[in-house]
PDB file of N, CA and C in Angstrom:
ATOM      1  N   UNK A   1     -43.123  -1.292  -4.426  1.00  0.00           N
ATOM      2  CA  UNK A   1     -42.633  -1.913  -3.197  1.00  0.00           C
ATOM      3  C   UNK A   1     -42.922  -0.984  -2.021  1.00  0.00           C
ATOM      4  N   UNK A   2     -44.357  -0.972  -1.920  1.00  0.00           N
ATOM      5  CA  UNK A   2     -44.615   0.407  -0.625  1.00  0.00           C
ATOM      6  C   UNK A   2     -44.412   1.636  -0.555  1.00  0.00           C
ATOM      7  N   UNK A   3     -44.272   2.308  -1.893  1.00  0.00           N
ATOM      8  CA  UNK A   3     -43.657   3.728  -2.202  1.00  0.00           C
ATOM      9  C   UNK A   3     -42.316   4.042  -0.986  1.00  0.00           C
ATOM     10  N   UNK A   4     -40.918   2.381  -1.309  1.00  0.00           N
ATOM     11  CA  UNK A   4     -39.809   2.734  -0.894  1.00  0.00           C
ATOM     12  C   UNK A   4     -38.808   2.447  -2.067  1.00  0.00           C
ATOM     13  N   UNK A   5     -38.459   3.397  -2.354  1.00  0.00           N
ATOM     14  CA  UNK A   5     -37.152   3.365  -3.402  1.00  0.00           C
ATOM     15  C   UNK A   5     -35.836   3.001  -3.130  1.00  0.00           C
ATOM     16  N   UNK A   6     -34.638   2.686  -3.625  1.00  0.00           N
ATOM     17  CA  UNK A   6     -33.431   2.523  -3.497  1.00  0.00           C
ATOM     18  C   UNK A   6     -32.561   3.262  -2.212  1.00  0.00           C
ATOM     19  N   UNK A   7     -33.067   4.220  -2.656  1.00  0.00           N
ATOM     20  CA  UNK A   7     -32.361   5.223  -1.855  1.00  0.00           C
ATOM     21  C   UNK A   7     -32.590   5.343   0.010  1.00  0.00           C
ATOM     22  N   UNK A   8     -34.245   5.042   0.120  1.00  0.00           N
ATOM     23  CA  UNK A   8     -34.274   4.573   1.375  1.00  0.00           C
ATOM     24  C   UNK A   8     -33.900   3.128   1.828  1.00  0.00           C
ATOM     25  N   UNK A   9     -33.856   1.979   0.806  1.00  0.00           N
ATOM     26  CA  UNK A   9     -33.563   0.863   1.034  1.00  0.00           C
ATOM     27  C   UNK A   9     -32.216   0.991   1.744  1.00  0.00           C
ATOM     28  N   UNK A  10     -31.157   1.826   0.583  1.00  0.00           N
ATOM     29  CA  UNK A  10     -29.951   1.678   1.464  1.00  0.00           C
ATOM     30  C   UNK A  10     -29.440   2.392   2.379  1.00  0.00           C
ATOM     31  N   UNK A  11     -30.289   3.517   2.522  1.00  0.00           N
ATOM     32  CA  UNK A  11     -30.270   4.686   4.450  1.00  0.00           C
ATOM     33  C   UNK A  11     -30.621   3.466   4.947  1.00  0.00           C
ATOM     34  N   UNK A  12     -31.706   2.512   4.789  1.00  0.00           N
ATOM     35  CA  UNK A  12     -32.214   1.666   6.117  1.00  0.00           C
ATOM     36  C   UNK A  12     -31.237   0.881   6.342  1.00  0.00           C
ATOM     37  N   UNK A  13     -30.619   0.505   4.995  1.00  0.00           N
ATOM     38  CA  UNK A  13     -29.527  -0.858   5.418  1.00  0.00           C
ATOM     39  C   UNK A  13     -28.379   0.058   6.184  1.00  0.00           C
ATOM     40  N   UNK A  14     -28.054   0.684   5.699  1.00  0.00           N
ATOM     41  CA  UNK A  14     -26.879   1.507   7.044  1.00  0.00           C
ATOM     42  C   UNK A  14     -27.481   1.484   8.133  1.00  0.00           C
ATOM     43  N   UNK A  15     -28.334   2.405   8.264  1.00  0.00           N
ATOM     44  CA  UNK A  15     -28.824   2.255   9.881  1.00  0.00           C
ATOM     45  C   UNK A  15     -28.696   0.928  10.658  1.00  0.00           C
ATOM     46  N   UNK A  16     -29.366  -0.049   9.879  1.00  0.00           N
ATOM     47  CA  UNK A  16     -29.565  -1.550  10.406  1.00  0.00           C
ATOM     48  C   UNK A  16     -27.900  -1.581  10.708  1.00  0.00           C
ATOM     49  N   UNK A  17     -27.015  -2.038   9.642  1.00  0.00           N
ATOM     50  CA  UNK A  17     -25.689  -2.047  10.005  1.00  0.00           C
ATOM     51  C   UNK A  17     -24.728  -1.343  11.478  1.00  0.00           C
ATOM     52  N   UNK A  18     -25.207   0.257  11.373  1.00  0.00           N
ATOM     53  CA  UNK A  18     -24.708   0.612  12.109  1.00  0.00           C
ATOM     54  C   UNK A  18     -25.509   0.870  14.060  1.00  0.00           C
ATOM     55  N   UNK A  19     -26.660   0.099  14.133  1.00  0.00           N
ATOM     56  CA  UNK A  19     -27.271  -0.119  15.104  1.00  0.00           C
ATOM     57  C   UNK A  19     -26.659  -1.845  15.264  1.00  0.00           C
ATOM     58  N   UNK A  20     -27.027  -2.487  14.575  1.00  0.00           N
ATOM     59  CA  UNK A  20     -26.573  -4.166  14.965  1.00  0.00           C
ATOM     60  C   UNK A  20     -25.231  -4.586  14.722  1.00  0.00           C
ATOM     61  N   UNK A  21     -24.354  -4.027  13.117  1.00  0.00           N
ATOM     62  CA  UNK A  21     -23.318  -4.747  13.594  1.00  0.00           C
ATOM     63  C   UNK A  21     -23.386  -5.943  12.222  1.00  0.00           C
ATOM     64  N   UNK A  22     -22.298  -5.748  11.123  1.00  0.00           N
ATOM     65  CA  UNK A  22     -22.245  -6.289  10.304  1.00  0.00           C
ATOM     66  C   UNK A  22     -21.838  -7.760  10.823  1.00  0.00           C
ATOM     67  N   UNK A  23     -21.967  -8.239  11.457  1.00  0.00           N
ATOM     68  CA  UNK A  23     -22.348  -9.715  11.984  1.00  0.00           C
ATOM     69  C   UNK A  23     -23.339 -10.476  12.309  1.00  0.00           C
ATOM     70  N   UNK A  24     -24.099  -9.077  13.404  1.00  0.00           N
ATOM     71  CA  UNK A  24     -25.098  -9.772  13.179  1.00  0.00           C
ATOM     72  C   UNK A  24     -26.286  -9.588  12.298  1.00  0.00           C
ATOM     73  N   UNK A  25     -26.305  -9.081  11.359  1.00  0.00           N
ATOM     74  CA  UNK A  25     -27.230  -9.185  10.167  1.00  0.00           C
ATOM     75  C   UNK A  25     -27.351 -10.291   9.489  1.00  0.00           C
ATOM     76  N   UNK A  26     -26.513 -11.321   9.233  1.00  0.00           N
ATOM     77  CA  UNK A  26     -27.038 -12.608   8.908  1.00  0.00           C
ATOM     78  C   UNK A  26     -27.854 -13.346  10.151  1.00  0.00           C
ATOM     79  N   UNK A  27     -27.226 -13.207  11.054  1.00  0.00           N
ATOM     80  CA  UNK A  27     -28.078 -13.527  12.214  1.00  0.00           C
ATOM     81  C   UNK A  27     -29.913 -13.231  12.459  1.00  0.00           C
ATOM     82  N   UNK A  28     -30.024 -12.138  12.163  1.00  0.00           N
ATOM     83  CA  UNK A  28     -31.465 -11.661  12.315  1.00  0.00           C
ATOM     84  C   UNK A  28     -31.982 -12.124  11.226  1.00  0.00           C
ATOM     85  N   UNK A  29     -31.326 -12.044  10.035  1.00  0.00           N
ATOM     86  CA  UNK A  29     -32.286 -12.592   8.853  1.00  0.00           C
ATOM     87  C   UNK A  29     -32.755 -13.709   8.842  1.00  0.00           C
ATOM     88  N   UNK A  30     -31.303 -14.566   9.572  1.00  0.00           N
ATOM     89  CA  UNK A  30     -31.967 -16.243   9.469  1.00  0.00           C
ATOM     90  C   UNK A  30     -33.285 -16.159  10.516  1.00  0.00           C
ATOM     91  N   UNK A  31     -33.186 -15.740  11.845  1.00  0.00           N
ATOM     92  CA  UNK A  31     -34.387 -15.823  12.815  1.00  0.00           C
ATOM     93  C   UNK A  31     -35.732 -15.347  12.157  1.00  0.00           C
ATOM     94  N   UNK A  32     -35.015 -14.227  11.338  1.00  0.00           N
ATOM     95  CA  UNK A  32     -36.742 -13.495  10.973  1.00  0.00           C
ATOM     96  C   UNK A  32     -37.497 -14.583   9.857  1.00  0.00           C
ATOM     97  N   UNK A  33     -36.557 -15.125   9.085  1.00  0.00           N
ATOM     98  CA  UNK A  33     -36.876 -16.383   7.744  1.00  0.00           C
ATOM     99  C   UNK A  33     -38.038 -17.153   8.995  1.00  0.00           C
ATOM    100  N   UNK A  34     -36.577 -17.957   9.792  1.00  0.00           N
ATOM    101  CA  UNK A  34     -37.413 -18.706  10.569  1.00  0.00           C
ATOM    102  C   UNK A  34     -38.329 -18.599  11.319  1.00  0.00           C
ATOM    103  N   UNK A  35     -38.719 -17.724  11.352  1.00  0.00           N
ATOM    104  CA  UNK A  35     -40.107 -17.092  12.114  1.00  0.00           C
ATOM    105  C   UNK A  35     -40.959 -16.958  11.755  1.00  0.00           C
ATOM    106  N   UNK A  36     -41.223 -16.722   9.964  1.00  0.00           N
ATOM    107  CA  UNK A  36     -41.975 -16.654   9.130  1.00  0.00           C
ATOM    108  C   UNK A  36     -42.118 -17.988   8.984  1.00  0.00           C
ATOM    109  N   UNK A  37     -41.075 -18.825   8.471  1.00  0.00           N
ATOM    110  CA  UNK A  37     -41.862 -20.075   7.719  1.00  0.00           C
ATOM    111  C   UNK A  37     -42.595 -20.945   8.894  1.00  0.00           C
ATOM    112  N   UNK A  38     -41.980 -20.938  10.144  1.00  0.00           N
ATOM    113  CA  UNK A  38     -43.280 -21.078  11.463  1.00  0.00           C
ATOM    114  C   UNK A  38     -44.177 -21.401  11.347  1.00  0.00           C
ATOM    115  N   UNK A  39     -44.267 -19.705  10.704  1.00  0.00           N
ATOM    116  CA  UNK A  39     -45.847 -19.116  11.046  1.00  0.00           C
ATOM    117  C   UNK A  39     -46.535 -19.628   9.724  1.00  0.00           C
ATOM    118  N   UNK A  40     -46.151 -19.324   8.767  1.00  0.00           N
ATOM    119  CA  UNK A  40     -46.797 -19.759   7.706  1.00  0.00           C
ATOM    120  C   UNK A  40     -47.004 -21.704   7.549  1.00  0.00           C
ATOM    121  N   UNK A  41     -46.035 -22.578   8.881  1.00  0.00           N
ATOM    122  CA  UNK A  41     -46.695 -23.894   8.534  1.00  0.00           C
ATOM    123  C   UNK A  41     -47.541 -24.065   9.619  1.00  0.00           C
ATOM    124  N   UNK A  42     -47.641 -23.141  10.671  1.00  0.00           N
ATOM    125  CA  UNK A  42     -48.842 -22.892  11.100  1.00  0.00           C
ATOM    126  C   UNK A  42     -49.809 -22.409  11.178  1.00  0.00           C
ATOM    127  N   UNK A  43     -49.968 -21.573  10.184  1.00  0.00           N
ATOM    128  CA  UNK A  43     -50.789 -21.081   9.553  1.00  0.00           C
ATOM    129  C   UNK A  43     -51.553 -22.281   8.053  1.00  0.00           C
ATOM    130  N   UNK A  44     -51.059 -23.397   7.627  1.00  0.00           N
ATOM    131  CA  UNK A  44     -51.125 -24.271   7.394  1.00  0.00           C
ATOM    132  C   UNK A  44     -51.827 -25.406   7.276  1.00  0.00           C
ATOM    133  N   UNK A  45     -50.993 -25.427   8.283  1.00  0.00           N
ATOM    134  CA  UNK A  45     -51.384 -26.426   9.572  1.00  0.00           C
ATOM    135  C   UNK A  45     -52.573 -26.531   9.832  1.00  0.00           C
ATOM    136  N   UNK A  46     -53.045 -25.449  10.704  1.00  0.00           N
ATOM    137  CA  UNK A  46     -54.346 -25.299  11.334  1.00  0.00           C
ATOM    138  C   UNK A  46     -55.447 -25.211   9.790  1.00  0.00           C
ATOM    139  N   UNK A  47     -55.220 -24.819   9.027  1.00  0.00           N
ATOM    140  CA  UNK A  47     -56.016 -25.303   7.746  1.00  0.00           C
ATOM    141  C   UNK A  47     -56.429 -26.330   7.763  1.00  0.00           C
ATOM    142  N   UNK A  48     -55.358 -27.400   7.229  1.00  0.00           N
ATOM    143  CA  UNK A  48     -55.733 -28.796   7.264  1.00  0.00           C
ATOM    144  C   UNK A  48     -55.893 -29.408   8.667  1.00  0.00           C
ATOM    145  N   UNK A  49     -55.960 -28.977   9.585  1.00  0.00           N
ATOM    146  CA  UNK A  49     -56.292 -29.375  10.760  1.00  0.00           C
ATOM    147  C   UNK A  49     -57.752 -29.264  11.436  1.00  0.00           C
ATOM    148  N   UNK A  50     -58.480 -28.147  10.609  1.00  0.00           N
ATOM    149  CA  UNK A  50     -59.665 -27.293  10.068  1.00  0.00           C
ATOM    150  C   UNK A  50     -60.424 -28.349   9.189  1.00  0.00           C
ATOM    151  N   UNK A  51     -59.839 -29.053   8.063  1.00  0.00           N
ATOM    152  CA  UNK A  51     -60.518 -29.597   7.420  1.00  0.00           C
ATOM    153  C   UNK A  51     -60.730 -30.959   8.047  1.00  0.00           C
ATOM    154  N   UNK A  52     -59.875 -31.482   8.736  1.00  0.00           N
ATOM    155  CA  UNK A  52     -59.827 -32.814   8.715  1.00  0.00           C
ATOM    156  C   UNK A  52     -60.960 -32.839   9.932  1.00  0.00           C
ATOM    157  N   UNK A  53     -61.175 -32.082  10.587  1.00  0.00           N
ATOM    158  CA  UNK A  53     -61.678 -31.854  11.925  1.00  0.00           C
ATOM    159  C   UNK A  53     -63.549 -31.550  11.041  1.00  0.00           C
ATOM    160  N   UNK A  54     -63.409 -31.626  10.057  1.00  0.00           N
ATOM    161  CA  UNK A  54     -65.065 -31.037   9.518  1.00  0.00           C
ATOM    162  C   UNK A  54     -65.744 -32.791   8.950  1.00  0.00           C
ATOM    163  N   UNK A  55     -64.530 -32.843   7.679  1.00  0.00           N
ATOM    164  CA  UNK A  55     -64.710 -34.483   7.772  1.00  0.00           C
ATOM    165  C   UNK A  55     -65.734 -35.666   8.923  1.00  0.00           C
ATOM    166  N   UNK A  56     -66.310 -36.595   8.280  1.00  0.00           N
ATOM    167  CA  UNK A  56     -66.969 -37.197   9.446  1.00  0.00           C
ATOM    168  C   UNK A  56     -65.968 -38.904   9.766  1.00  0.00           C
ATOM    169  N   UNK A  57     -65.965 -38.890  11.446  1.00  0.00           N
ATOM    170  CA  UNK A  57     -65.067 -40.330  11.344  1.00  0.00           C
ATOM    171  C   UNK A  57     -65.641 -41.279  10.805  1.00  0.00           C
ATOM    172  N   UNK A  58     -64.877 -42.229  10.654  1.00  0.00           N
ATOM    173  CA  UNK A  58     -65.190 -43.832   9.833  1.00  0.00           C
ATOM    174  C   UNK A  58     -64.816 -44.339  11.018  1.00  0.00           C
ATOM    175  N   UNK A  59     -65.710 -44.270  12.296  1.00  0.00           N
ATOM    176  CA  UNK A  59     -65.489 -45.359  13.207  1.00  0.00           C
ATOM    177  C   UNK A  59     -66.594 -46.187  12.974  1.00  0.00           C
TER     178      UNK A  59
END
């Protein structure tokens, strides 16, 4: 996992805690989720938006 072990996992989670605030840490997680899955259905997206765009019309 990136040569990070336990031990820095949970220094980081304190820090995080004690910079933001055991409240808002559910808070950031949901935004950061939602920020990702975004990106990843736009990232997607523009795939099949890619393909359909190569396709020839049936007019």
């Amino acid at each position: 996992m990136f040569g990070i072990g336990w031990p820095e996992v949970i220094v980081i989670s304190l820090v995080g805690v004690a910079i933001f605030g055991a409240k808002r840490i559910p808070e950031i997680g949901r935004s950061v989720g939602q920020a990702l899955r975004g990106f990843q259905d736009e990232v997607k997206g523009s795939g099949e938006a890619a393909d359909r765009s190569d396709s020839p019309d049936k007019d």
